[in-house]
N, C-alpha and C. Protein backbone atom coordinates (compact mmCIF):
# COMPACT_ATOMS: atom_id res chain seq x y z
N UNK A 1 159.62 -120.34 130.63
CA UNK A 1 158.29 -119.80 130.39
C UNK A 1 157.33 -120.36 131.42
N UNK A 2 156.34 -119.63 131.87
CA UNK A 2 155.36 -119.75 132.73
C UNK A 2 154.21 -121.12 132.15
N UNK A 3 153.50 -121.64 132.74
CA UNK A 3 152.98 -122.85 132.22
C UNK A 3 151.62 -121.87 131.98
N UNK A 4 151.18 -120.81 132.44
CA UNK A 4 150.57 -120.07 132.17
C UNK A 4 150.26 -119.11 131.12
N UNK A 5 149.73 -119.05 130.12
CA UNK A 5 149.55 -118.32 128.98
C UNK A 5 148.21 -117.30 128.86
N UNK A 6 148.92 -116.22 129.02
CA UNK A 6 147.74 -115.26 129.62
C UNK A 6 147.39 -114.70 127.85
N UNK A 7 146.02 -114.78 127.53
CA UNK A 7 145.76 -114.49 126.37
C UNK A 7 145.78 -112.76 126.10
N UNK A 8 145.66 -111.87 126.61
CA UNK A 8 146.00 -110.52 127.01
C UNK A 8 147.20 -109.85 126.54
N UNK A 9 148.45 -110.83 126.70
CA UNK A 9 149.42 -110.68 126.53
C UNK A 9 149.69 -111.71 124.69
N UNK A 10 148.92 -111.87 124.41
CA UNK A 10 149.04 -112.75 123.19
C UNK A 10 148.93 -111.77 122.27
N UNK A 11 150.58 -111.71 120.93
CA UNK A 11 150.45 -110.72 120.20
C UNK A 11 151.23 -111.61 118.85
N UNK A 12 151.45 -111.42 117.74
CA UNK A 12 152.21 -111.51 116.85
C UNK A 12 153.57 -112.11 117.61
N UNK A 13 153.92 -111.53 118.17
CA UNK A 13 155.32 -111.17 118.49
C UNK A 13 155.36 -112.51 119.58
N UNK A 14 154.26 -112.70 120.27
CA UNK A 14 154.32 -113.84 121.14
C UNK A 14 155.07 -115.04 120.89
N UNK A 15 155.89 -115.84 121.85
CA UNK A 15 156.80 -117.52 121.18
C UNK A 15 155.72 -117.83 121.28
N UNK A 16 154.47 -118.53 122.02
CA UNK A 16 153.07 -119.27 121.45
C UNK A 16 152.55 -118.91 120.13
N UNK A 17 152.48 -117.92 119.71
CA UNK A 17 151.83 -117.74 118.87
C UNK A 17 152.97 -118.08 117.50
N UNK A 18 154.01 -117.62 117.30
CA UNK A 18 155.32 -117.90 116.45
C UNK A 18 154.87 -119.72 116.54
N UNK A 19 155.19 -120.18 117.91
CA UNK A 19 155.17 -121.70 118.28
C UNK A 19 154.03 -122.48 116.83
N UNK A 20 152.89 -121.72 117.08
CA UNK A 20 151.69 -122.10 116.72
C UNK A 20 151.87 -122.44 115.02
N UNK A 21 152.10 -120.92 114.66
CA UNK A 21 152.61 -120.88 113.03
C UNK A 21 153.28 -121.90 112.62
N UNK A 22 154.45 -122.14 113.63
CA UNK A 22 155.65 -123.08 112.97
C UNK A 22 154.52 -124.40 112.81
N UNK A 23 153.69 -124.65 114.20
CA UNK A 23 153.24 -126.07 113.65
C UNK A 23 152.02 -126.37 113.09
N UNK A 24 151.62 -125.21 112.51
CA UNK A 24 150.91 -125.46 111.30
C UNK A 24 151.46 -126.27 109.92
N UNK A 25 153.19 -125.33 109.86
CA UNK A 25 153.53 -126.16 109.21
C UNK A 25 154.29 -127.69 109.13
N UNK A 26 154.61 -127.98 110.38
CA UNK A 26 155.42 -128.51 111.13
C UNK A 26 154.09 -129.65 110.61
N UNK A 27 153.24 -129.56 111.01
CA UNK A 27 151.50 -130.57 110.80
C UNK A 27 151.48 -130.66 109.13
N UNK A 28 151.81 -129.75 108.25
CA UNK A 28 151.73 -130.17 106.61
C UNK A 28 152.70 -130.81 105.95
N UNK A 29 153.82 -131.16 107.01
CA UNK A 29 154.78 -132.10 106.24
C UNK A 29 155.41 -132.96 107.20
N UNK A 30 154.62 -133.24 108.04
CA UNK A 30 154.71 -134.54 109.00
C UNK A 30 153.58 -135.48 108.40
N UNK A 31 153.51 -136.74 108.60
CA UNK A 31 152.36 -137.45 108.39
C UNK A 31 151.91 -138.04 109.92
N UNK A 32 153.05 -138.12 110.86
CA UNK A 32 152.54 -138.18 112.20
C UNK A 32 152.34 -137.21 112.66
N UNK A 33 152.32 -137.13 113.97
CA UNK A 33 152.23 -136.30 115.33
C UNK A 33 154.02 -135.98 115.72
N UNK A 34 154.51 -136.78 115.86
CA UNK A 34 156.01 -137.30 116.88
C UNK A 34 157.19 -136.40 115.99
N UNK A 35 156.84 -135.86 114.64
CA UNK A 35 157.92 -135.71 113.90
C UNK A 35 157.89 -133.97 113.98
N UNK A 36 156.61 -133.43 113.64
CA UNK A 36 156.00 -132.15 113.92
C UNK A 36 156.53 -131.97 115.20
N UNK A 37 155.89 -132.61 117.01
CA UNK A 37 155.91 -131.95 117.77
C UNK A 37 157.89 -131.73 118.57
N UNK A 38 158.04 -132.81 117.68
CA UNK A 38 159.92 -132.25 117.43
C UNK A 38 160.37 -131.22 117.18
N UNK A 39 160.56 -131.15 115.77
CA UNK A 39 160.49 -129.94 114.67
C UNK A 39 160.21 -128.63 115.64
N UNK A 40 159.22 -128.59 116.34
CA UNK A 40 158.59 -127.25 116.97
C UNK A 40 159.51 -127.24 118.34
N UNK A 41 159.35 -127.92 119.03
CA UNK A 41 159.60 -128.16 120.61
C UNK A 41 161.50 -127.91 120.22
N UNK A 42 162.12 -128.32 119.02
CA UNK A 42 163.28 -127.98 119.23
C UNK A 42 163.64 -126.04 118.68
N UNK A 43 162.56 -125.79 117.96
CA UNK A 43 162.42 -124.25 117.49
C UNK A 43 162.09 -123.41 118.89
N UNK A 44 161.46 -124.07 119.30
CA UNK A 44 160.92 -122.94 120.64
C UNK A 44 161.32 -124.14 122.20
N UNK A 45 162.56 -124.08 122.51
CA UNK A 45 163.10 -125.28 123.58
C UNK A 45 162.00 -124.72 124.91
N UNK A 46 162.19 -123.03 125.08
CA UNK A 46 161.23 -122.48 126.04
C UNK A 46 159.62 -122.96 126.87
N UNK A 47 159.59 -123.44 125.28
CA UNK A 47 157.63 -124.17 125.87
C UNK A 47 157.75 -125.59 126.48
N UNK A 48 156.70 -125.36 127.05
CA UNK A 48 156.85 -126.86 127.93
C UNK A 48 155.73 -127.83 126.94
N UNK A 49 156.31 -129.33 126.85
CA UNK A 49 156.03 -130.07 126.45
C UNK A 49 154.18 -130.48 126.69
N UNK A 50 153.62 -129.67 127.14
CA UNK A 50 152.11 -129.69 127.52
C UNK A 50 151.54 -128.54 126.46
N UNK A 51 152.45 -127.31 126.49
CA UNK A 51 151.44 -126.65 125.11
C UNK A 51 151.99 -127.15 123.98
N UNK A 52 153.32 -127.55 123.62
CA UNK A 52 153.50 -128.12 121.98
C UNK A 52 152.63 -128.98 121.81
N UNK A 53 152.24 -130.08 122.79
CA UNK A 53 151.46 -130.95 122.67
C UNK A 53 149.42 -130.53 122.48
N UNK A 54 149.71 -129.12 122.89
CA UNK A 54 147.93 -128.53 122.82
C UNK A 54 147.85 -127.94 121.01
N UNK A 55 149.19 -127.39 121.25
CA UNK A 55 149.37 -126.88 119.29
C UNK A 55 148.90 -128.01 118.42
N UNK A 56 149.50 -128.85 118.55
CA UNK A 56 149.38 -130.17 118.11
C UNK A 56 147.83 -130.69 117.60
N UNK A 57 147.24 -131.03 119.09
CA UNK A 57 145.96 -131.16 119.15
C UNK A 57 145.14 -130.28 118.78
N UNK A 58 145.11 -129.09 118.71
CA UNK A 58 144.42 -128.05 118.22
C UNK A 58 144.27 -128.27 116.71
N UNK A 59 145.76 -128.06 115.98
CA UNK A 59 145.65 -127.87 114.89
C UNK A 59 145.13 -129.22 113.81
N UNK A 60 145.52 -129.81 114.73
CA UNK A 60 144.73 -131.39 113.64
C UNK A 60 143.64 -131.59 113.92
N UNK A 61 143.10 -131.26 115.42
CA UNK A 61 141.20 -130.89 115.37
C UNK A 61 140.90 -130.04 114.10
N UNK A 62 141.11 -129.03 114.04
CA UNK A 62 141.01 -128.00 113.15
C UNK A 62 140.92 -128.75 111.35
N UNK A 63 142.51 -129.42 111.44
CA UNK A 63 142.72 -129.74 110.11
C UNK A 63 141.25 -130.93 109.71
N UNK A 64 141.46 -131.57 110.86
CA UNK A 64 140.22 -132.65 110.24
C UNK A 64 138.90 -131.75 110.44
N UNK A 65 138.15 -131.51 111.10
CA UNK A 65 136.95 -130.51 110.84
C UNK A 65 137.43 -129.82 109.10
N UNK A 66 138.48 -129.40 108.60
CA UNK A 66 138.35 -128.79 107.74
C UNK A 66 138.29 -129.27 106.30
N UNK A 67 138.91 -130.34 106.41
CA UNK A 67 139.35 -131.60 105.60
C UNK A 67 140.30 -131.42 104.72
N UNK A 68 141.08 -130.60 104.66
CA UNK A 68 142.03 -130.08 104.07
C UNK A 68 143.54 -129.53 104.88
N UNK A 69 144.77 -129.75 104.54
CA UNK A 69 146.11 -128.81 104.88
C UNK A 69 145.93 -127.51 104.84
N UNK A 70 146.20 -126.58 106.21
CA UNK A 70 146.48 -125.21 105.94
C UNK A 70 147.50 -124.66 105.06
N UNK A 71 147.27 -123.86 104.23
CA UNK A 71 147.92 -123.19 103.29
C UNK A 71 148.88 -122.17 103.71
């Protein structure tokens, strides 16, 4: 995969976006970081270790702003 992620091309169907889903949940039953960005990075081998690691960061920005686990 391209290190490039053209949002245009971002659909359902997308591995980023699949990627993303998984570590939503991948983030509700990890209590670290290290165990999640496993879990994912071995589901989608394709992504490079710089966006599992943005999923990551995204979604636990998110989770703490929200103060709650996504459902």
């Amino acid at each position: 995969m391209s290190d490039t992620i053209v949002f245009t091309e971002l659909s359902e169907e997308h591995v980023v976006v699949k990627a993303a889903d998984a570590m939503v949940l991948a983030h509700s039953k990890h209590e670290t970081m290290y165990p999640a960005i496993l879990a994912v990075r071995e589901s989608f081998p394709s992504l490079t270790n710089d966006v599992i690691m943005s999923l990551w960061v995204g979604i636990n920005a998110a989770w703490k702003n929200d103060g709650q686990h996504f459902s």
